[in-house]
Protein backbone atom coordinates (compact mmCIF):
# COMPACT_ATOMS: atom_id res chain seq x y z
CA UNK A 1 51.79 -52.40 86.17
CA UNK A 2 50.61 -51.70 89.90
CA UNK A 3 50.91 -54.72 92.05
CA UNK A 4 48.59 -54.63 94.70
CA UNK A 5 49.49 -56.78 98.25
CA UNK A 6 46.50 -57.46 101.18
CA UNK A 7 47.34 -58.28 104.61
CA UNK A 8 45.19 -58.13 107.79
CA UNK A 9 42.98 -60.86 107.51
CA UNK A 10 42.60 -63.49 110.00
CA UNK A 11 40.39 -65.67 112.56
CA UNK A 12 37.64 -63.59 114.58
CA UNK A 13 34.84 -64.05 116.96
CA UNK A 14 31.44 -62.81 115.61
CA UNK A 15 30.71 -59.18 116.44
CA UNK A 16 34.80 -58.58 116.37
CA UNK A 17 36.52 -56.48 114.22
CA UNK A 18 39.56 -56.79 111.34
CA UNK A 19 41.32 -53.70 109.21
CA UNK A 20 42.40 -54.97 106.27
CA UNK A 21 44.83 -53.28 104.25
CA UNK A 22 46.21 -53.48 100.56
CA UNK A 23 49.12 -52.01 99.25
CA UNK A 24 50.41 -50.92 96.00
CA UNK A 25 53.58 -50.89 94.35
CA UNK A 26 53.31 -47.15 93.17
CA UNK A 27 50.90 -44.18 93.99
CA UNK A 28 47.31 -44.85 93.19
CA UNK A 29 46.45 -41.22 93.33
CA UNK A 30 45.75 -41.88 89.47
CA UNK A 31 43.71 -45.13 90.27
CA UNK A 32 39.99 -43.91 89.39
CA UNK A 33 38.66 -46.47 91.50
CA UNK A 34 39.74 -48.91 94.11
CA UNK A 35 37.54 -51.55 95.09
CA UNK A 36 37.25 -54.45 98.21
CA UNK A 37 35.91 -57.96 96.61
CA UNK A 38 35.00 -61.13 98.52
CA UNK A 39 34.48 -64.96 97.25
CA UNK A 40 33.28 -67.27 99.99
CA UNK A 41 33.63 -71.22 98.91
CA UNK A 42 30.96 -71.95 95.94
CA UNK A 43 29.70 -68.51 95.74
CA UNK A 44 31.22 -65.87 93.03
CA UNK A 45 33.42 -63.34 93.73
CA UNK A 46 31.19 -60.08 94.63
CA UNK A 47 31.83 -56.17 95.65
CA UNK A 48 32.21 -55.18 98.88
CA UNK A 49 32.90 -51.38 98.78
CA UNK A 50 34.60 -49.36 96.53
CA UNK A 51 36.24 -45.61 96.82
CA UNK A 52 37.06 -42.93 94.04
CA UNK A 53 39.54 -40.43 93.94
CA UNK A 54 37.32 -38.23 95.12
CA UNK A 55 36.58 -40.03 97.86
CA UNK A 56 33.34 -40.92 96.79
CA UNK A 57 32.34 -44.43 98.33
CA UNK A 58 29.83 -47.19 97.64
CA UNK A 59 29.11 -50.65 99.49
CA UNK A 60 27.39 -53.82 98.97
CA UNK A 61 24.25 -53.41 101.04
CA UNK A 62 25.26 -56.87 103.42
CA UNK A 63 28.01 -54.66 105.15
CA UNK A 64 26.34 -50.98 104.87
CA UNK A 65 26.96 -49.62 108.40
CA UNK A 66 29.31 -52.40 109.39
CA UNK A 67 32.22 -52.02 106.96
CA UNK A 68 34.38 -48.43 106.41
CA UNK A 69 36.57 -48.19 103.46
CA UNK A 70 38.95 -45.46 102.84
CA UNK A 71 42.30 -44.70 101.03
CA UNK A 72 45.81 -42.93 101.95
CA UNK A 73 47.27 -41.84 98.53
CA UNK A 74 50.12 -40.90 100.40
CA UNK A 75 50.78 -43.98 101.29
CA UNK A 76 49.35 -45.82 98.71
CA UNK A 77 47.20 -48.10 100.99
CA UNK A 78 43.35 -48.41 100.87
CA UNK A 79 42.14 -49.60 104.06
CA UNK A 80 38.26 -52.02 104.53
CA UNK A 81 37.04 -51.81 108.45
CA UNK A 82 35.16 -54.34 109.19
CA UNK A 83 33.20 -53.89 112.61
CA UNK A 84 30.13 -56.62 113.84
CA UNK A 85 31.38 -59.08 111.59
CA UNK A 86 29.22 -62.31 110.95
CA UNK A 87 30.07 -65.54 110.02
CA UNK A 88 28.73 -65.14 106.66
CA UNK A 89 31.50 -62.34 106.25
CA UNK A 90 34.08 -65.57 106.03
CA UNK A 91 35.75 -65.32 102.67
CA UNK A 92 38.83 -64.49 100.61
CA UNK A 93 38.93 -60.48 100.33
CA UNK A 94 40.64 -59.22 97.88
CA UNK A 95 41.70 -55.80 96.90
CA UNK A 96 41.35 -54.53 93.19
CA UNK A 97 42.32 -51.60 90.90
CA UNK A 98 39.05 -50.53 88.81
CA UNK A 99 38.51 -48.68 85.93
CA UNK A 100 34.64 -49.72 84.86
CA UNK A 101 35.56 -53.23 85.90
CA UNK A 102 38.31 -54.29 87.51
CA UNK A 103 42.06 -54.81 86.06
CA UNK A 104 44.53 -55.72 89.06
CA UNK A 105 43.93 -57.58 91.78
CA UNK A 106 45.69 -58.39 94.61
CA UNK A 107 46.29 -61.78 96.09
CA UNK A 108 43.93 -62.18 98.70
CA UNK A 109 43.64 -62.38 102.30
CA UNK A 110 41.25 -64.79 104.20
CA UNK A 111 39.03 -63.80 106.71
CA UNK A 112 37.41 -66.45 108.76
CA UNK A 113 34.90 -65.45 111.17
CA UNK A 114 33.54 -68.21 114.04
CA UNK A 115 30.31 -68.26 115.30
């Protein structure tokens, strides 16, 4: 089973930037799909971008043209730039393992972002 570990969150400014990063415990070159989820406080957990094999990527339409992510199978990292972020960016992001829906999920990492 592929454990998946987040880091790179934190406390920004509006209009600053974070790189989160999630790691997995063995190559995800087989991983169809590996997505970027958020769940602010009240509100469900939602998609934030997701990247195929391929390469092929897809993103919520709140961070189109703000966010970037993108995936190292050699190191087994996928990787969510977040650029102009906004306070309503705030939330626990979480990295996941997909195939149709997701399977594994990672523990989380909070970013907070102050107005």
């Amino acid at each position: 089973q592929v454990q998946l570990v987040e880091s790179g969150g934190g406390l920004v400014q509006a209009g600053g930037s974070l790189r989160l990063s999630c790691v997995a415990s063995r190559s995800i070159f087989s991983i169809n799909t590996m997505g970027w989820y958020r769940q602010a406080p009240g509100h469900q957990r939602e998609l934030v971008a997701g990247i195929t094999s391929g390469g092929s990527t897809n993103y919520a339409d709140s961070v189109k043209g703000r966010f970037t992510i993108s995936r190292d199978n050699a190191k087994n990292t996928v990787y969510l730039q977040m650029n102009s972020l906004k306070p309503e960016d705030t939330a626990v992001y979480y990295c996941a393992a997909v195939r149709g829906a997701p399977y594994r999920w990672g523990q989380g990492t909070q970013v907070t972002v102050s107005s």
